[in-house]
PDB file of N, CA and C in Angstrom:
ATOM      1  N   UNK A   1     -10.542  37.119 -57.298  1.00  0.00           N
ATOM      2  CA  UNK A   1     -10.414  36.553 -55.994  1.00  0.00           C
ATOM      3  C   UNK A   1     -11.644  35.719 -55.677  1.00  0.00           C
ATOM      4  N   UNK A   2     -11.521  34.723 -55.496  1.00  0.00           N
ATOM      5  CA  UNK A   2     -12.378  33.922 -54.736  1.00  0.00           C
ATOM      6  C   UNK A   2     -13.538  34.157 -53.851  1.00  0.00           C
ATOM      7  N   UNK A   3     -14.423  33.881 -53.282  1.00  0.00           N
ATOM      8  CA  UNK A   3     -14.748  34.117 -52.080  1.00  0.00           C
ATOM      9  C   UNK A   3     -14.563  33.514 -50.836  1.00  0.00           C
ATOM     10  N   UNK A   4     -14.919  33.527 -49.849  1.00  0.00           N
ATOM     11  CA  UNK A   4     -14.672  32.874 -48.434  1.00  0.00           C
ATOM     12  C   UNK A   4     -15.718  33.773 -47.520  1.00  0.00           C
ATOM     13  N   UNK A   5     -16.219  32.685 -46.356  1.00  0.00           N
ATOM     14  CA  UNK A   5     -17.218  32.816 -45.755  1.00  0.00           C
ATOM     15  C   UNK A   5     -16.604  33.448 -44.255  1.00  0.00           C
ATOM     16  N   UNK A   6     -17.013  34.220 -43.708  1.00  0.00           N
ATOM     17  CA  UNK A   6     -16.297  34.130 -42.004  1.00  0.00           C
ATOM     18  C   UNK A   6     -17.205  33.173 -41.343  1.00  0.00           C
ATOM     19  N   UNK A   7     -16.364  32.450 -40.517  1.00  0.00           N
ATOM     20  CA  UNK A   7     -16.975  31.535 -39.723  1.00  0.00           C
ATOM     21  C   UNK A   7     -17.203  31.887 -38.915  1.00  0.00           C
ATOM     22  N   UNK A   8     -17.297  33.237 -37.995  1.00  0.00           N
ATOM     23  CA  UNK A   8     -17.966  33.745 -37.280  1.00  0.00           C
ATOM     24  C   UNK A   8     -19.000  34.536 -36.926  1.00  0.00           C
ATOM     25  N   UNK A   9     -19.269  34.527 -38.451  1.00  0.00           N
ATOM     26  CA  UNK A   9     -20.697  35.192 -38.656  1.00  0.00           C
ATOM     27  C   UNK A   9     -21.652  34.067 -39.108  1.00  0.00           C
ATOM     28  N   UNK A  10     -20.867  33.047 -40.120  1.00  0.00           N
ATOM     29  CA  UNK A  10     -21.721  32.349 -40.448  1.00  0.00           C
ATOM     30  C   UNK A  10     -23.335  31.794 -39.729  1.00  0.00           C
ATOM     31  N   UNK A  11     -24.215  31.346 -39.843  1.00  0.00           N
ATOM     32  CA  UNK A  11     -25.298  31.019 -38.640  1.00  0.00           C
ATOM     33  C   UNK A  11     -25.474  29.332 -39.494  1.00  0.00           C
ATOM     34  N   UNK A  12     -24.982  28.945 -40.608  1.00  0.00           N
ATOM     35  CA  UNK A  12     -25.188  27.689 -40.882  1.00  0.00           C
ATOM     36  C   UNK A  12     -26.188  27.118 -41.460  1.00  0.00           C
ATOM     37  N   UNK A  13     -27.153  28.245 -42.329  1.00  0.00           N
ATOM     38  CA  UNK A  13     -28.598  28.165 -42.209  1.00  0.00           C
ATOM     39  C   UNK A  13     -28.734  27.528 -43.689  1.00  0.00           C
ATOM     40  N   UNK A  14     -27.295  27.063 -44.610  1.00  0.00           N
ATOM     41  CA  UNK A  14     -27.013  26.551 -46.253  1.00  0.00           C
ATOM     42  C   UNK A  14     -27.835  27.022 -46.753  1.00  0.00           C
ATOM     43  N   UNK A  15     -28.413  28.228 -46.918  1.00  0.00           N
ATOM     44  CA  UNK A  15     -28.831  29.138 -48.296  1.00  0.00           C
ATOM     45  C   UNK A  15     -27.564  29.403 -49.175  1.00  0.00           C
ATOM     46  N   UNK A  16     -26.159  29.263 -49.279  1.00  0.00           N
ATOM     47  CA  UNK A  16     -25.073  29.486 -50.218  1.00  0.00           C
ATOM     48  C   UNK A  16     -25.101  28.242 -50.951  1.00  0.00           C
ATOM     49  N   UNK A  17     -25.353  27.529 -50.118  1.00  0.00           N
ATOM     50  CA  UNK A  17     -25.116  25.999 -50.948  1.00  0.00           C
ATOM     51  C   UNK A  17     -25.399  25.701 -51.646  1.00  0.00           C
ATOM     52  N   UNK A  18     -26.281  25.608 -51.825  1.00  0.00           N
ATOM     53  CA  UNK A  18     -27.563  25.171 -53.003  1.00  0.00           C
ATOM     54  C   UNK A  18     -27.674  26.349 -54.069  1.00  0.00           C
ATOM     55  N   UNK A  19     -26.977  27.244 -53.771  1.00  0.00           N
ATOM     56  CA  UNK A  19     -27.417  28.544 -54.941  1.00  0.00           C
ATOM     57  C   UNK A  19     -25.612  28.605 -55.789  1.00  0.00           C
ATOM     58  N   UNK A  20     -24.874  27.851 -55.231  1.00  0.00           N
ATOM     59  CA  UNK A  20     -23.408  28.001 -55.865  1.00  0.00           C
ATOM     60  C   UNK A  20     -23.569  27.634 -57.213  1.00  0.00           C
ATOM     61  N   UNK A  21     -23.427  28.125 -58.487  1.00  0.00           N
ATOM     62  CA  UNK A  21     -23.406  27.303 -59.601  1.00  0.00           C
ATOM     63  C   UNK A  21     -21.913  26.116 -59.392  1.00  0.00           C
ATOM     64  N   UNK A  22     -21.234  26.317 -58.875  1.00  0.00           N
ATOM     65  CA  UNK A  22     -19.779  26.102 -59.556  1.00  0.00           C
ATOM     66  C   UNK A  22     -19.829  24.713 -58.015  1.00  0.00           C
ATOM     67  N   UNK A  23     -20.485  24.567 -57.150  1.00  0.00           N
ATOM     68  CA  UNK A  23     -20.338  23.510 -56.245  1.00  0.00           C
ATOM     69  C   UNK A  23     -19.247  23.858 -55.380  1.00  0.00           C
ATOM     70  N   UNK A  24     -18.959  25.041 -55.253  1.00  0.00           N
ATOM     71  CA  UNK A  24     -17.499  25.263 -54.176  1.00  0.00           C
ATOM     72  C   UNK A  24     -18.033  25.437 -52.926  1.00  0.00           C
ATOM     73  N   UNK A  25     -19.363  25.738 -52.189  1.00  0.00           N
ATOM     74  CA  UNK A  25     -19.535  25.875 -50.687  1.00  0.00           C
ATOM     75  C   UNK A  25     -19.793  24.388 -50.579  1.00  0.00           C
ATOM     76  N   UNK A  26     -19.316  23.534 -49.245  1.00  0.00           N
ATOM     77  CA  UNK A  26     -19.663  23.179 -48.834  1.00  0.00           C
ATOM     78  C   UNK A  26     -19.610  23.127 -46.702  1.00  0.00           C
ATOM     79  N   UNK A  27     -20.555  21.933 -46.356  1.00  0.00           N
ATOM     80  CA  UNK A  27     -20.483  21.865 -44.916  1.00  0.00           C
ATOM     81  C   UNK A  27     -19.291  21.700 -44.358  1.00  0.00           C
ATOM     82  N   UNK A  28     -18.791  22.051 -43.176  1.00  0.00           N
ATOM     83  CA  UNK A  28     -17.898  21.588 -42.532  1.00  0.00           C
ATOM     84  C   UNK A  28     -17.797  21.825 -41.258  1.00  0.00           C
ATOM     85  N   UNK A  29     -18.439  21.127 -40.125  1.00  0.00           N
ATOM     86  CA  UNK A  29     -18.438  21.538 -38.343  1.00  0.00           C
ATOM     87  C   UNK A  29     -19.087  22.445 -38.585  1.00  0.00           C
ATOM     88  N   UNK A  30     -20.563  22.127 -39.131  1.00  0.00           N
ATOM     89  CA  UNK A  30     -21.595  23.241 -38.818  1.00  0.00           C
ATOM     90  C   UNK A  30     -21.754  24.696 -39.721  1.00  0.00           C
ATOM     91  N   UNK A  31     -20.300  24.535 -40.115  1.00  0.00           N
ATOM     92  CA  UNK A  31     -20.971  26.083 -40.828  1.00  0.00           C
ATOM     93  C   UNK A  31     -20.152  25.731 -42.497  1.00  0.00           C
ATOM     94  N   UNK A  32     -20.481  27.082 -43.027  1.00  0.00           N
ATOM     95  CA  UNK A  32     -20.301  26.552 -44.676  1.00  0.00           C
ATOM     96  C   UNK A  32     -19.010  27.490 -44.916  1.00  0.00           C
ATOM     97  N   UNK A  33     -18.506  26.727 -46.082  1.00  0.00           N
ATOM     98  CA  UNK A  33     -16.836  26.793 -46.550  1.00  0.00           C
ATOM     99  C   UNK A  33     -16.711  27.053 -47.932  1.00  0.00           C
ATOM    100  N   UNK A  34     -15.852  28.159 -48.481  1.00  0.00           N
ATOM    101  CA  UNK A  34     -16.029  27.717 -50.033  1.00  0.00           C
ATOM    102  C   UNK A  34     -14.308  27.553 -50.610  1.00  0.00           C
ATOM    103  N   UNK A  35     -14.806  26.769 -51.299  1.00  0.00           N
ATOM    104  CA  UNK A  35     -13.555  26.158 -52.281  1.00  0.00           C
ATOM    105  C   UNK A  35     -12.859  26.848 -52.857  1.00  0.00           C
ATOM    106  N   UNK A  36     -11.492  27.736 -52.766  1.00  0.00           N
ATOM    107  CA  UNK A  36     -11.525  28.859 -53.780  1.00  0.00           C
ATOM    108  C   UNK A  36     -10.907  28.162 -55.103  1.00  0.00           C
ATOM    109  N   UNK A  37     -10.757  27.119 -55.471  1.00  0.00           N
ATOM    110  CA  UNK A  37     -10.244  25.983 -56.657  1.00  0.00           C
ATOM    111  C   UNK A  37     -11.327  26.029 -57.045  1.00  0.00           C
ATOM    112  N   UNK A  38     -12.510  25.736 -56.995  1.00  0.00           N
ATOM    113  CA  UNK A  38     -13.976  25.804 -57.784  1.00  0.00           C
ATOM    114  C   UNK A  38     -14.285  27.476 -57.867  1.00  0.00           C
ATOM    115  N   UNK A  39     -14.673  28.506 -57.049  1.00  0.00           N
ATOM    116  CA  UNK A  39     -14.779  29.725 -56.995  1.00  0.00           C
ATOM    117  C   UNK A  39     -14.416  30.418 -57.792  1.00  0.00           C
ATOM    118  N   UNK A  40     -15.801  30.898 -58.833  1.00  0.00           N
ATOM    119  CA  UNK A  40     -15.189  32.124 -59.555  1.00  0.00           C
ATOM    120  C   UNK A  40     -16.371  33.174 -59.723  1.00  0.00           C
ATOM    121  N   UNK A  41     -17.061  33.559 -58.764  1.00  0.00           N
ATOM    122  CA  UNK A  41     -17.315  34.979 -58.596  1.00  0.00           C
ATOM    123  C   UNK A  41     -18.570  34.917 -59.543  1.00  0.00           C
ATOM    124  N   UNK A  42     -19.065  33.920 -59.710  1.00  0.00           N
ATOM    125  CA  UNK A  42     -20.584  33.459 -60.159  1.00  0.00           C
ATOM    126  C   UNK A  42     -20.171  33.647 -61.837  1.00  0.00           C
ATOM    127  N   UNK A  43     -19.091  34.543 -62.347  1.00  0.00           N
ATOM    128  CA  UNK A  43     -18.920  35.043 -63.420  1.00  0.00           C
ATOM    129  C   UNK A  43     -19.141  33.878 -64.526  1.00  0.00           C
ATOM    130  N   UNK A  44     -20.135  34.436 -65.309  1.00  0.00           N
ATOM    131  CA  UNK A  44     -20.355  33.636 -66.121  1.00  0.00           C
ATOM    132  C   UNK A  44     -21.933  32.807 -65.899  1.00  0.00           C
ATOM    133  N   UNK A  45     -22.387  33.043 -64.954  1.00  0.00           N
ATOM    134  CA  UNK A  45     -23.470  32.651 -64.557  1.00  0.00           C
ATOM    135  C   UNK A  45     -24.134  33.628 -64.132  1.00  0.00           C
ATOM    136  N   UNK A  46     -24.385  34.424 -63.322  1.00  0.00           N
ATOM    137  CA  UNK A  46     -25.106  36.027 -62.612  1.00  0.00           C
ATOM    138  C   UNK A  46     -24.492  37.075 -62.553  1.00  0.00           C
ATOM    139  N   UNK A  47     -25.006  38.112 -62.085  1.00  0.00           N
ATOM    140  CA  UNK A  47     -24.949  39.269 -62.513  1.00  0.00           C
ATOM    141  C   UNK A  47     -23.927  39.415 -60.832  1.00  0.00           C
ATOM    142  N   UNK A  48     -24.060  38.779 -59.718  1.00  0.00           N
ATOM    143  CA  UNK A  48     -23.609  38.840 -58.746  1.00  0.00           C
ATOM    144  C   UNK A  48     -23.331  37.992 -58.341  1.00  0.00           C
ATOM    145  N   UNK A  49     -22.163  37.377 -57.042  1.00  0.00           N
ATOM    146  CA  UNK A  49     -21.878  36.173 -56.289  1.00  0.00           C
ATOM    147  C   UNK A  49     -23.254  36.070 -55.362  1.00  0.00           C
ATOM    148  N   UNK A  50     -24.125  34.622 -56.335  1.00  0.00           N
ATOM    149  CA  UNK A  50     -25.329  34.269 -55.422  1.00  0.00           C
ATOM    150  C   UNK A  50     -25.027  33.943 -53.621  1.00  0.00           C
ATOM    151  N   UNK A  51     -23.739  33.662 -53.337  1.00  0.00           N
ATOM    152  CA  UNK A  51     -23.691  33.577 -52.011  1.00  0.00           C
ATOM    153  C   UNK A  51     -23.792  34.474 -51.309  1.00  0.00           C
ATOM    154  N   UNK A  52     -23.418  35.811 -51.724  1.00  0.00           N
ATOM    155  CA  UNK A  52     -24.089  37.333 -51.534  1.00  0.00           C
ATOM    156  C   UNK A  52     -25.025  37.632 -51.739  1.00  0.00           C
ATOM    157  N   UNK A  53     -25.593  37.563 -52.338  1.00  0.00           N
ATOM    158  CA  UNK A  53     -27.148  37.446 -52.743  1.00  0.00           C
ATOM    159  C   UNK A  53     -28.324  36.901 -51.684  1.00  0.00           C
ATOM    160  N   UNK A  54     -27.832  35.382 -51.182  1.00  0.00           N
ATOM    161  CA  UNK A  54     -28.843  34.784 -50.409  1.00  0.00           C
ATOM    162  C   UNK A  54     -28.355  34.859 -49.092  1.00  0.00           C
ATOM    163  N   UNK A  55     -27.066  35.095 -48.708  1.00  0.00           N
ATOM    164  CA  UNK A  55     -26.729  35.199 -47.364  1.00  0.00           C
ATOM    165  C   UNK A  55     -27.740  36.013 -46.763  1.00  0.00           C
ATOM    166  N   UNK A  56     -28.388  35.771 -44.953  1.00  0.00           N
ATOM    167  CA  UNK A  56     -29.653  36.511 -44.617  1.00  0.00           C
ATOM    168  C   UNK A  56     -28.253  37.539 -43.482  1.00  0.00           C
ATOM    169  N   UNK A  57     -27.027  37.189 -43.406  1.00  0.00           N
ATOM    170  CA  UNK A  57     -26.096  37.915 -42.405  1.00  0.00           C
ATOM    171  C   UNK A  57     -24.948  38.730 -43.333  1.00  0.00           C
ATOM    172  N   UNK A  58     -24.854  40.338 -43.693  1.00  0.00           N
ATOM    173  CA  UNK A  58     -24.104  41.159 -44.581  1.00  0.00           C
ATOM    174  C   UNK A  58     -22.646  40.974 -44.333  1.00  0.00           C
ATOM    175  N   UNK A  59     -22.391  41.011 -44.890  1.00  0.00           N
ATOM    176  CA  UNK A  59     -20.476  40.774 -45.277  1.00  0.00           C
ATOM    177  C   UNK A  59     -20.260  39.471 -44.499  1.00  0.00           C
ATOM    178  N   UNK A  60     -20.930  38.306 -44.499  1.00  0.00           N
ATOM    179  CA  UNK A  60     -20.676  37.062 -44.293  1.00  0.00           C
ATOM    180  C   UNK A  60     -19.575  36.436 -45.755  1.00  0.00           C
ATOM    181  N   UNK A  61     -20.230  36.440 -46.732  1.00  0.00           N
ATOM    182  CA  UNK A  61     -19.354  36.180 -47.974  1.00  0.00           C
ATOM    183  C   UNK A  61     -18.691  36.956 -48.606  1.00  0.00           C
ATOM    184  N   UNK A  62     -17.247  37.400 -48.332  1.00  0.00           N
ATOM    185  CA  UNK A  62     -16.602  38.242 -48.790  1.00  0.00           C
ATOM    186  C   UNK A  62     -15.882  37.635 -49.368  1.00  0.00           C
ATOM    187  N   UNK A  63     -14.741  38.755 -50.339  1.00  0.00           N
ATOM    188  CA  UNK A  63     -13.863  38.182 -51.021  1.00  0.00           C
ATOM    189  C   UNK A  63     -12.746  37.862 -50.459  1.00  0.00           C
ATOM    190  N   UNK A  64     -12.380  36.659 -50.357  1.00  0.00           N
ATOM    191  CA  UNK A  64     -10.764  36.806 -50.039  1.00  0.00           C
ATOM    192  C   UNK A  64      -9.901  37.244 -50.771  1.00  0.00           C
ATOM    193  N   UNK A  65      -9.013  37.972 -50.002  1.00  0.00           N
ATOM    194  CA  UNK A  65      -7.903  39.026 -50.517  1.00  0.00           C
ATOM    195  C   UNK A  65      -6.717  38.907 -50.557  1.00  0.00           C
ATOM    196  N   UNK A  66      -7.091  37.623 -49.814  1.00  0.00           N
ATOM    197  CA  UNK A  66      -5.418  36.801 -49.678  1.00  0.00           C
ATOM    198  C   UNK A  66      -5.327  36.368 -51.048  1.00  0.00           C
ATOM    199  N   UNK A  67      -6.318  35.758 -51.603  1.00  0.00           N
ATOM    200  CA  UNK A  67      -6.037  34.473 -52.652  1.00  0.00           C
ATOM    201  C   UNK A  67      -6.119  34.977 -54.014  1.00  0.00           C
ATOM    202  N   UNK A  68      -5.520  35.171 -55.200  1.00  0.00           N
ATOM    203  CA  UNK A  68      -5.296  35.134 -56.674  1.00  0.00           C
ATOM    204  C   UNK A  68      -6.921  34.888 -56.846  1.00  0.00           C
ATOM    205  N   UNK A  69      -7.226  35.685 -58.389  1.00  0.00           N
ATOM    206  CA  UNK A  69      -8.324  35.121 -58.913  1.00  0.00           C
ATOM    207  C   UNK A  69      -7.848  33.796 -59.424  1.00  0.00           C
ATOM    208  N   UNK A  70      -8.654  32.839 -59.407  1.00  0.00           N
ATOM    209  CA  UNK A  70      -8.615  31.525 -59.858  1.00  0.00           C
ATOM    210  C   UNK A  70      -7.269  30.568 -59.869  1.00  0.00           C
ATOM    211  N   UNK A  71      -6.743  30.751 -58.761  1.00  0.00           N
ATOM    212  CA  UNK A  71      -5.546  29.939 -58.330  1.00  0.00           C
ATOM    213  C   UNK A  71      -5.409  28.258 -58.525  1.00  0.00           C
ATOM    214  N   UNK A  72      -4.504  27.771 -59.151  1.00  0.00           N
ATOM    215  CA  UNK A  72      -4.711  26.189 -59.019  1.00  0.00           C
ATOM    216  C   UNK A  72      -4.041  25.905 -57.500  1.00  0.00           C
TER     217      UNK A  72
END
């Protein structure tokens, strides 16, 4: 499963951004979004999803549960 950000926790502060290997967060009206078409769970790159990692607000980047791992 992908991840996805809540936009109501988000604070907008792009520490996910810049740490995505795969380029799936980006801006949108202030707060950050991730791609779940690019999104794959850092796998293959870290030991953890860096957007979890650097988020400074807890369960901001969760998994979505709606969405298939790696859906086209």
């Amino acid at each position: 499963m992908p991840f996805k950000i809540v936009a109501s926790q988000c604070t907008g502060c792009s520490a996910c951004e810049q740490e995505c290997p795969n380029v799936a967060i980006s801006e949108k009206g202030g707060i950050f979004v991730v791609d779940p078409k690019k999104c794959t769970e850092c796998i293959g790159y870290f030991d953890e999803p860096q957007c979890v990692a650097v988020c400074p607000v807890d369960n901001t980047c969760v998994l979505d549960m709606a969405r298939p791992r790696y859906a086209s």
